[in-house]
PDB file of N, CA and C in Angstrom:
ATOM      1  N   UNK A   1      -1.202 -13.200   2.437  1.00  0.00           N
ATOM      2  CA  UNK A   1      -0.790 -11.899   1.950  1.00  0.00           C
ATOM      3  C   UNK A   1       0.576 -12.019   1.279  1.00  0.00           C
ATOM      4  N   UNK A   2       0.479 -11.240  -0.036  1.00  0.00           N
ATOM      5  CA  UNK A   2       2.284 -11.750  -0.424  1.00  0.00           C
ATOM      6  C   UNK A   2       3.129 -10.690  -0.166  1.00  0.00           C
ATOM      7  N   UNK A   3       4.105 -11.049   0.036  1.00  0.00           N
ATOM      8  CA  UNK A   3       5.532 -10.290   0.108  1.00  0.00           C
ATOM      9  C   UNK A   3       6.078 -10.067  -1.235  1.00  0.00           C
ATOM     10  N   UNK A   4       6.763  -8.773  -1.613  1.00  0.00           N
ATOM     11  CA  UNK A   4       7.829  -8.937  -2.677  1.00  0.00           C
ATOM     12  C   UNK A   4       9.205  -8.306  -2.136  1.00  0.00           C
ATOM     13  N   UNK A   5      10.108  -9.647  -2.616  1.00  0.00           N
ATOM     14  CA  UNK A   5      11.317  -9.642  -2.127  1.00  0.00           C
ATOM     15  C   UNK A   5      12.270  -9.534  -2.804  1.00  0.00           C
ATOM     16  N   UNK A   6      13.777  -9.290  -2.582  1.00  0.00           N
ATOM     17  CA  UNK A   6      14.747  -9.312  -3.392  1.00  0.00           C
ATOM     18  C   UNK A   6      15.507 -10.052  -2.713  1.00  0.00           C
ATOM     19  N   UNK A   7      16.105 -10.932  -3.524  1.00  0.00           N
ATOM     20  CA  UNK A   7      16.348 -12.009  -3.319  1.00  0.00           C
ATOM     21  C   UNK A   7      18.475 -11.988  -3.939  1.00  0.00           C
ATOM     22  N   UNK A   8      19.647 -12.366  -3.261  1.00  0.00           N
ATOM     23  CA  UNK A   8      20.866 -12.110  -3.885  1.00  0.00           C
ATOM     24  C   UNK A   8      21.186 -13.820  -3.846  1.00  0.00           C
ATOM     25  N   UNK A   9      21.564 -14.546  -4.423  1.00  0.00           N
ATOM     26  CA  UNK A   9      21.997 -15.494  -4.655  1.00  0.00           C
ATOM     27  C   UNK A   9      24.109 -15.156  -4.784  1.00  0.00           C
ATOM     28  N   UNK A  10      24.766 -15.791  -3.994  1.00  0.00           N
ATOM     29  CA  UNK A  10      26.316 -15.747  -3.921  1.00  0.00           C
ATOM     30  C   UNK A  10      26.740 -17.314  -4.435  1.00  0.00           C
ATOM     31  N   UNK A  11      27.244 -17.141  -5.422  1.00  0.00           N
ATOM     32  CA  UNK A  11      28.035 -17.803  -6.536  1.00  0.00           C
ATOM     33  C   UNK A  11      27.888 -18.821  -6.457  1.00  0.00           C
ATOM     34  N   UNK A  12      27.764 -19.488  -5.366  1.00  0.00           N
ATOM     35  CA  UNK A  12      27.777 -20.996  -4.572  1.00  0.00           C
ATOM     36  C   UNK A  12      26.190 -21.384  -4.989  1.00  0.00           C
ATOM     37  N   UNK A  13      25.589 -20.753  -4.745  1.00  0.00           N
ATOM     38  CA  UNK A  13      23.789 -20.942  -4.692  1.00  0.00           C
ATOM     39  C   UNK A  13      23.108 -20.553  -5.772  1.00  0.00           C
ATOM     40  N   UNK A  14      23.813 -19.885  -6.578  1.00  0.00           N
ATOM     41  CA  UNK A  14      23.261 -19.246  -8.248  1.00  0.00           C
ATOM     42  C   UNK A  14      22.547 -20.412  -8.838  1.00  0.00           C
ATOM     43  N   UNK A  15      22.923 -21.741  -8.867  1.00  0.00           N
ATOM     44  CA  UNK A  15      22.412 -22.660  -9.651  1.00  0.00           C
ATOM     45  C   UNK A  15      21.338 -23.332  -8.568  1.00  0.00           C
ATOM     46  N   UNK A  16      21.578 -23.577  -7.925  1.00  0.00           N
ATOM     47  CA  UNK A  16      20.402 -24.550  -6.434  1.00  0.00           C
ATOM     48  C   UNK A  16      19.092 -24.072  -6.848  1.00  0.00           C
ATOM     49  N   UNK A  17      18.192 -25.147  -6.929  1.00  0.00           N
ATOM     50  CA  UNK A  17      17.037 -25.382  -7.094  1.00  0.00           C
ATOM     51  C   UNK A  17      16.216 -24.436  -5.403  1.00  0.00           C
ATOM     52  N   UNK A  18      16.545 -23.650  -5.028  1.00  0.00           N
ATOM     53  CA  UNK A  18      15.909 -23.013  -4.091  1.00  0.00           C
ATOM     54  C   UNK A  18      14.209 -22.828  -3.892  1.00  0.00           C
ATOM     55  N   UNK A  19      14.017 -22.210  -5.654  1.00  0.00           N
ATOM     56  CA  UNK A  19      12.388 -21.712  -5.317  1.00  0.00           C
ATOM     57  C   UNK A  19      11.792 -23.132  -5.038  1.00  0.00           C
ATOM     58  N   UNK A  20      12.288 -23.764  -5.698  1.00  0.00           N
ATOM     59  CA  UNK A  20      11.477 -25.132  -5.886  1.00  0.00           C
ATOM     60  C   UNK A  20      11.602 -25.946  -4.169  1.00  0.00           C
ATOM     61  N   UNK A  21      12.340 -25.773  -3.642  1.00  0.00           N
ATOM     62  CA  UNK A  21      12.286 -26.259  -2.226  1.00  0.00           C
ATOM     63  C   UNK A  21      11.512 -25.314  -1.337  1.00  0.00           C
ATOM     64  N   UNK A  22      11.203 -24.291  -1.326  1.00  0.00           N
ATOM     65  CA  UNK A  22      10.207 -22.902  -0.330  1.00  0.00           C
ATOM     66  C   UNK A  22       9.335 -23.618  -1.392  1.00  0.00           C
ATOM     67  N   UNK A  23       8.687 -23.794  -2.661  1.00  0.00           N
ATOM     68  CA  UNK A  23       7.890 -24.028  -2.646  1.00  0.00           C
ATOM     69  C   UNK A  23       7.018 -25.072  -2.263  1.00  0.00           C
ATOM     70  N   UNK A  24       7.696 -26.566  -2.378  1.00  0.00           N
ATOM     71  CA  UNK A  24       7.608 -27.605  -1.998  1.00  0.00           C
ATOM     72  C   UNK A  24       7.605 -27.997  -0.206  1.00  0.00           C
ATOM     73  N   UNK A  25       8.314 -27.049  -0.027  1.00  0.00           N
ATOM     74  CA  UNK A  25       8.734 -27.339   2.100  1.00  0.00           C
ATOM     75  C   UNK A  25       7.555 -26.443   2.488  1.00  0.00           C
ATOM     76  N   UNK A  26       7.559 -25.315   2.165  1.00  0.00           N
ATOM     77  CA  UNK A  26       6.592 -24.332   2.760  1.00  0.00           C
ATOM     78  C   UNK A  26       5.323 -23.673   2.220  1.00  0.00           C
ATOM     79  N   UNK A  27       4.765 -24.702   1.118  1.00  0.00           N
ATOM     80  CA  UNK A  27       3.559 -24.187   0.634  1.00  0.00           C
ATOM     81  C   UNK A  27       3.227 -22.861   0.344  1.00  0.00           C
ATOM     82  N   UNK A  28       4.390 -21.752  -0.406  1.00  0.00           N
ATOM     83  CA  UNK A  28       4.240 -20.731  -0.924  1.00  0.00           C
ATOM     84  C   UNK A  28       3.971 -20.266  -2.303  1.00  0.00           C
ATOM     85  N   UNK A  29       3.375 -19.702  -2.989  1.00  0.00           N
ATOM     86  CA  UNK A  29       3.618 -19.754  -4.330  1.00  0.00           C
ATOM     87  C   UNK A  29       4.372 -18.350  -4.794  1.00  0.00           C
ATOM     88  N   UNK A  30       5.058 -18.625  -5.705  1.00  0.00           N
ATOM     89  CA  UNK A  30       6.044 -17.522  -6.154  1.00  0.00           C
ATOM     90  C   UNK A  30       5.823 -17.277  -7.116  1.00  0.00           C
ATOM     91  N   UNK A  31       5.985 -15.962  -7.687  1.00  0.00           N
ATOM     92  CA  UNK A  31       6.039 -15.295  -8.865  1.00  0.00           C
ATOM     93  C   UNK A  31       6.759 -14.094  -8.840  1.00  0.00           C
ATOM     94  N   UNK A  32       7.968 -15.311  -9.691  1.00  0.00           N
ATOM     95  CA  UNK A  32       9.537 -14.504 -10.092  1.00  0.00           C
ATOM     96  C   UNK A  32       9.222 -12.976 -11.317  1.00  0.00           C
ATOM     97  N   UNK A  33       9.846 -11.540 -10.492  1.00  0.00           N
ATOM     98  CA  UNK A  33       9.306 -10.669 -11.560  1.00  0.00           C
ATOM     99  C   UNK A  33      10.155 -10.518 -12.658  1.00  0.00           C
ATOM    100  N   UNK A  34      11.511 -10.597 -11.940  1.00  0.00           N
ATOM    101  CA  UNK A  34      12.633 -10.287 -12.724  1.00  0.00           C
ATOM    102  C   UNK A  34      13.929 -11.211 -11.934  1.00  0.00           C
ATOM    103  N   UNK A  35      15.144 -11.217 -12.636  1.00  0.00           N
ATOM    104  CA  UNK A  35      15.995 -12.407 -12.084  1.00  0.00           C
ATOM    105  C   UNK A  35      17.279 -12.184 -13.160  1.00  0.00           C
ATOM    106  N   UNK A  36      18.265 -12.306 -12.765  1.00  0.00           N
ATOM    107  CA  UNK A  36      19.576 -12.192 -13.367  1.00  0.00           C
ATOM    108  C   UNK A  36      20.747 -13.130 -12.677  1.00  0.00           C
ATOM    109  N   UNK A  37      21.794 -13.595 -13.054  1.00  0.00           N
ATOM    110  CA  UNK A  37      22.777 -13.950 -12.861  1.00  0.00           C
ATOM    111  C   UNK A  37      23.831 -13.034 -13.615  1.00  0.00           C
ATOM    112  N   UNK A  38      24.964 -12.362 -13.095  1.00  0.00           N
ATOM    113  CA  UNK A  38      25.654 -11.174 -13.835  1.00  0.00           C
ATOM    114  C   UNK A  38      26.878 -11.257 -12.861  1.00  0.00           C
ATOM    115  N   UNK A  39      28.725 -11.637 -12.969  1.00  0.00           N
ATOM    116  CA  UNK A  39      29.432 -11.476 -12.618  1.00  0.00           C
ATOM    117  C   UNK A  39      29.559 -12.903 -11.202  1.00  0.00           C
ATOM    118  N   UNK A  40      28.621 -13.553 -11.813  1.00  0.00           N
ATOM    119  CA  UNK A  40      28.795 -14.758 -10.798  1.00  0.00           C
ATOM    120  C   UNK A  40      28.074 -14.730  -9.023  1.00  0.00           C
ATOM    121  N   UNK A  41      26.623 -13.604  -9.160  1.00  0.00           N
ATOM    122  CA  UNK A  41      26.045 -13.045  -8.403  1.00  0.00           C
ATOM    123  C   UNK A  41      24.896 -13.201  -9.108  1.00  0.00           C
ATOM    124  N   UNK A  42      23.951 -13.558  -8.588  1.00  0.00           N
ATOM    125  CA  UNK A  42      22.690 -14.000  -9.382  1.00  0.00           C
ATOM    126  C   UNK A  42      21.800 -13.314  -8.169  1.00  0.00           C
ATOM    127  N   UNK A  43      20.809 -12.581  -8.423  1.00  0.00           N
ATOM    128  CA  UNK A  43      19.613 -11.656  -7.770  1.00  0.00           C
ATOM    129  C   UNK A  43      18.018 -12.322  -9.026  1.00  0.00           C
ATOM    130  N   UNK A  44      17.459 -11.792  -7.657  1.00  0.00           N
ATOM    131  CA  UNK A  44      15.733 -12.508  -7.970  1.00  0.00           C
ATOM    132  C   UNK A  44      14.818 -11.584  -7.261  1.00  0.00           C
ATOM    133  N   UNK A  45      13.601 -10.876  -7.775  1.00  0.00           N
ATOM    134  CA  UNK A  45      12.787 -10.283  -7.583  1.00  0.00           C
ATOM    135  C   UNK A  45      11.638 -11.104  -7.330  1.00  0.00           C
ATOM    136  N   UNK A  46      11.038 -11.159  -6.286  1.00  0.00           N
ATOM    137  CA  UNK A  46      10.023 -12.467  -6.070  1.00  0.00           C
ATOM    138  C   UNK A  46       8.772 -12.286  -5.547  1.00  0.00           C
ATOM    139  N   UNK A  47       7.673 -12.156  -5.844  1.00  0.00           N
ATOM    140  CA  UNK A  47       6.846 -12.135  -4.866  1.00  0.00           C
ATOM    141  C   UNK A  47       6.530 -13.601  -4.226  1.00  0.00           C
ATOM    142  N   UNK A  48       6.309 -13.595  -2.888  1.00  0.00           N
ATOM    143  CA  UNK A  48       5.508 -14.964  -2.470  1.00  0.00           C
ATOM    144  C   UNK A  48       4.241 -14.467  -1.711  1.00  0.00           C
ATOM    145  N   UNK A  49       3.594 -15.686  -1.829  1.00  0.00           N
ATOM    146  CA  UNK A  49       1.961 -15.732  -1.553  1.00  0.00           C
ATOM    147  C   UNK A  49       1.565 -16.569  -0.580  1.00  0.00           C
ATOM    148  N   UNK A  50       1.221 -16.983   0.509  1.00  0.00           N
ATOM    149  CA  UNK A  50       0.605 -17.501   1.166  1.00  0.00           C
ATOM    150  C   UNK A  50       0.466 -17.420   2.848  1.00  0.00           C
ATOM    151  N   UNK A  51       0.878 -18.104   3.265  1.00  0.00           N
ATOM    152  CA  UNK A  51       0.312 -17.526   5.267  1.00  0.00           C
ATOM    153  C   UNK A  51       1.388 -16.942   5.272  1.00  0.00           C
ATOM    154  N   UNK A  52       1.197 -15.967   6.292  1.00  0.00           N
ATOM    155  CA  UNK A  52       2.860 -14.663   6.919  1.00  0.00           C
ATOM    156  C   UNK A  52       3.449 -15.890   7.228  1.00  0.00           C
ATOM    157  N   UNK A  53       2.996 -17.291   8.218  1.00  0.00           N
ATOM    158  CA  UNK A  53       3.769 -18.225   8.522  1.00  0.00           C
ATOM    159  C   UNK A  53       4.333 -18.560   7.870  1.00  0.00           C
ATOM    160  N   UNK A  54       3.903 -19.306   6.555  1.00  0.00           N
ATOM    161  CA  UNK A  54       4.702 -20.082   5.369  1.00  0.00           C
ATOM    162  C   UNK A  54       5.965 -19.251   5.271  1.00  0.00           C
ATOM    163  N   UNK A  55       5.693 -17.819   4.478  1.00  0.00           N
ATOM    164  CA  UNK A  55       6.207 -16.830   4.131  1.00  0.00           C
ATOM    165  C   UNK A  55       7.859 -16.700   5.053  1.00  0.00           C
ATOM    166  N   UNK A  56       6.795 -16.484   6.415  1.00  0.00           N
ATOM    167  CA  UNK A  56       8.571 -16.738   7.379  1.00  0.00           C
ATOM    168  C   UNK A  56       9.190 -17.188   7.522  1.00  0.00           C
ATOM    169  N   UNK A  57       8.919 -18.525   7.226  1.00  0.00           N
ATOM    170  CA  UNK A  57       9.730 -19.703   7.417  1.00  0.00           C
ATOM    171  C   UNK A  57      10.300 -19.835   6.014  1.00  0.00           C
ATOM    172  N   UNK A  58       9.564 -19.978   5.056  1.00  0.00           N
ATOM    173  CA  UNK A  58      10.727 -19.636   3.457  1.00  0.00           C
ATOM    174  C   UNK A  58      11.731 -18.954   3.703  1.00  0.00           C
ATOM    175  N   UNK A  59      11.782 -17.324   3.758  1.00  0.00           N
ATOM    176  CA  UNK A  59      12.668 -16.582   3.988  1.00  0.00           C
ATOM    177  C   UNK A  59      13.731 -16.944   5.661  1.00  0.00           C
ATOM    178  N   UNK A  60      13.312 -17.776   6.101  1.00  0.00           N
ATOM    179  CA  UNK A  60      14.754 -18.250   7.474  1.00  0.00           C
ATOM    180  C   UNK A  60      15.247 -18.985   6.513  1.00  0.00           C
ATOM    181  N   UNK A  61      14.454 -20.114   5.531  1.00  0.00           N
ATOM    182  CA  UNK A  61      14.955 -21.148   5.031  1.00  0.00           C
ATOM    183  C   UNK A  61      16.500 -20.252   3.764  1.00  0.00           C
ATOM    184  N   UNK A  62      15.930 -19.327   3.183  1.00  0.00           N
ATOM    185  CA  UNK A  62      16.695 -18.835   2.375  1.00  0.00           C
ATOM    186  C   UNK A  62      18.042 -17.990   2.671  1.00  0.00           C
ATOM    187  N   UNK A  63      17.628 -17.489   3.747  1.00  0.00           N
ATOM    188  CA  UNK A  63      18.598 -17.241   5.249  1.00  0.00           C
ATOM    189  C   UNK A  63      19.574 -17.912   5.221  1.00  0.00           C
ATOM    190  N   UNK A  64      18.991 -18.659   5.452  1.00  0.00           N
ATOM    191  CA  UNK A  64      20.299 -20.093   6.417  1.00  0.00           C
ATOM    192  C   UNK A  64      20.838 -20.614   5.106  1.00  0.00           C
ATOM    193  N   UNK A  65      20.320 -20.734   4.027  1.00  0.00           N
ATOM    194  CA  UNK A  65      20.815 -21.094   2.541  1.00  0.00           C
ATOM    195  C   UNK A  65      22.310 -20.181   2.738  1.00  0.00           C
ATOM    196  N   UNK A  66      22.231 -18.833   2.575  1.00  0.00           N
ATOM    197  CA  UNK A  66      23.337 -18.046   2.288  1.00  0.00           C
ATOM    198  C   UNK A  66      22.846 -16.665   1.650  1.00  0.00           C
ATOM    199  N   UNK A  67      21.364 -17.213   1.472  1.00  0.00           N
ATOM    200  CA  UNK A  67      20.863 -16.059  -0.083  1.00  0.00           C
ATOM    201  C   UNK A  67      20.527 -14.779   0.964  1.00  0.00           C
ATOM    202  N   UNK A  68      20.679 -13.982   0.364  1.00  0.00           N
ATOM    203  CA  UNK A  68      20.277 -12.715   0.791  1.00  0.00           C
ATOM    204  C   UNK A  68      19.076 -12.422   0.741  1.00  0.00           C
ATOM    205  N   UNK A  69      18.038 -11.463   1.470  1.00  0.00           N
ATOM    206  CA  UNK A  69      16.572 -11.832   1.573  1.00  0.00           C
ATOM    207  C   UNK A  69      16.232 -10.573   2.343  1.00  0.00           C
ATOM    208  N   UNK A  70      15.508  -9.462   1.049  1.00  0.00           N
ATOM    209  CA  UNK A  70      15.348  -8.232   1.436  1.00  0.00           C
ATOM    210  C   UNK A  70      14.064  -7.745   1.124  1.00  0.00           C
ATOM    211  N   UNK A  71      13.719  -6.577   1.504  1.00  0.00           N
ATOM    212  CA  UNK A  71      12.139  -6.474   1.170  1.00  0.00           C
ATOM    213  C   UNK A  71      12.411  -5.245   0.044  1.00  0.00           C
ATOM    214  N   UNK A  72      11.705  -5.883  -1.329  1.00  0.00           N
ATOM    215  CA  UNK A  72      11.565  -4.905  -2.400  1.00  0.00           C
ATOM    216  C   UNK A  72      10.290  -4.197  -2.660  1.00  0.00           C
ATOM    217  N   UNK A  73      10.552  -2.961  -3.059  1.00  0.00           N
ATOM    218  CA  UNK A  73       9.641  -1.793  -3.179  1.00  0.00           C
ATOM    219  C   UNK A  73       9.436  -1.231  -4.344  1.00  0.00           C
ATOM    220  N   UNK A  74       8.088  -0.866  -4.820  1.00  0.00           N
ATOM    221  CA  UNK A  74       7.777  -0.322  -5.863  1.00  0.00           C
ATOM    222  C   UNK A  74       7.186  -1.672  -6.874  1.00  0.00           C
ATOM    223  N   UNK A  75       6.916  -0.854  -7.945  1.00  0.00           N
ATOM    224  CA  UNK A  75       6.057  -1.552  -8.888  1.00  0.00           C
ATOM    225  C   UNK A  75       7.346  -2.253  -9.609  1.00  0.00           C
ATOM    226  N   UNK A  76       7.646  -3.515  -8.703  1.00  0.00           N
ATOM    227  CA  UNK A  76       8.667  -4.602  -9.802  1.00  0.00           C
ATOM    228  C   UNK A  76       8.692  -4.781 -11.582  1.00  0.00           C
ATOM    229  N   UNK A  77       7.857  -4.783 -11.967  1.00  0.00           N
ATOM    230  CA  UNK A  77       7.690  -5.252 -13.158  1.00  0.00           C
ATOM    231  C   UNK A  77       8.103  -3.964 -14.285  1.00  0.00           C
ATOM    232  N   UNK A  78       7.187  -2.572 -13.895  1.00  0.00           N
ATOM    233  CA  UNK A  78       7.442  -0.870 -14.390  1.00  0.00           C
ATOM    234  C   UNK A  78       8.844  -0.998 -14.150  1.00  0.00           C
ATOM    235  N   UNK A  79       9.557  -1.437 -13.474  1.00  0.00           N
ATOM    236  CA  UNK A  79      10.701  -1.045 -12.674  1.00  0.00           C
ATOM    237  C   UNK A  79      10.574   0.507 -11.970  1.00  0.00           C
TER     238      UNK A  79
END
């Protein structure tokens, strides 16, 4: 079942290859809706796809990164 998340990246982590490690560590697939870097704060709209397990363990992983990791609402894409 996928989640869509919002995702804050802090200045330090803006550049880190992140999706690519949840995708690679935890067998999730993502599909980024929208995504910015603006004032040295970089945010990501994300859905992920696969077991609630995978899913949970991405988001501790992104956790413990630094990134911020929230649950987004509404039709992402319409805004």
């Amino acid at each position: 079942m996928a989640e869509h998340l919002l995702l804050t990246f802090p200045e330090t982590r803006a550049t880190e290859p992140v999706i690519y490690r949840i995708v690679t560590d935890f067998d999730v697939v993502p599909n980024i809706r929208r995504a910015a870097i603006e004032n040295h704060l970089g945010w990501m709209v994300i859905e992920l796809d696969g077991d609630p397990d995978d899913i949970r363990k991405a988001k501790e992983y992104l956790t413990a990164q630094g990134i911020g990791v929230e649950r987004a609402e509404g039709d992402i894409v319409e805004g």
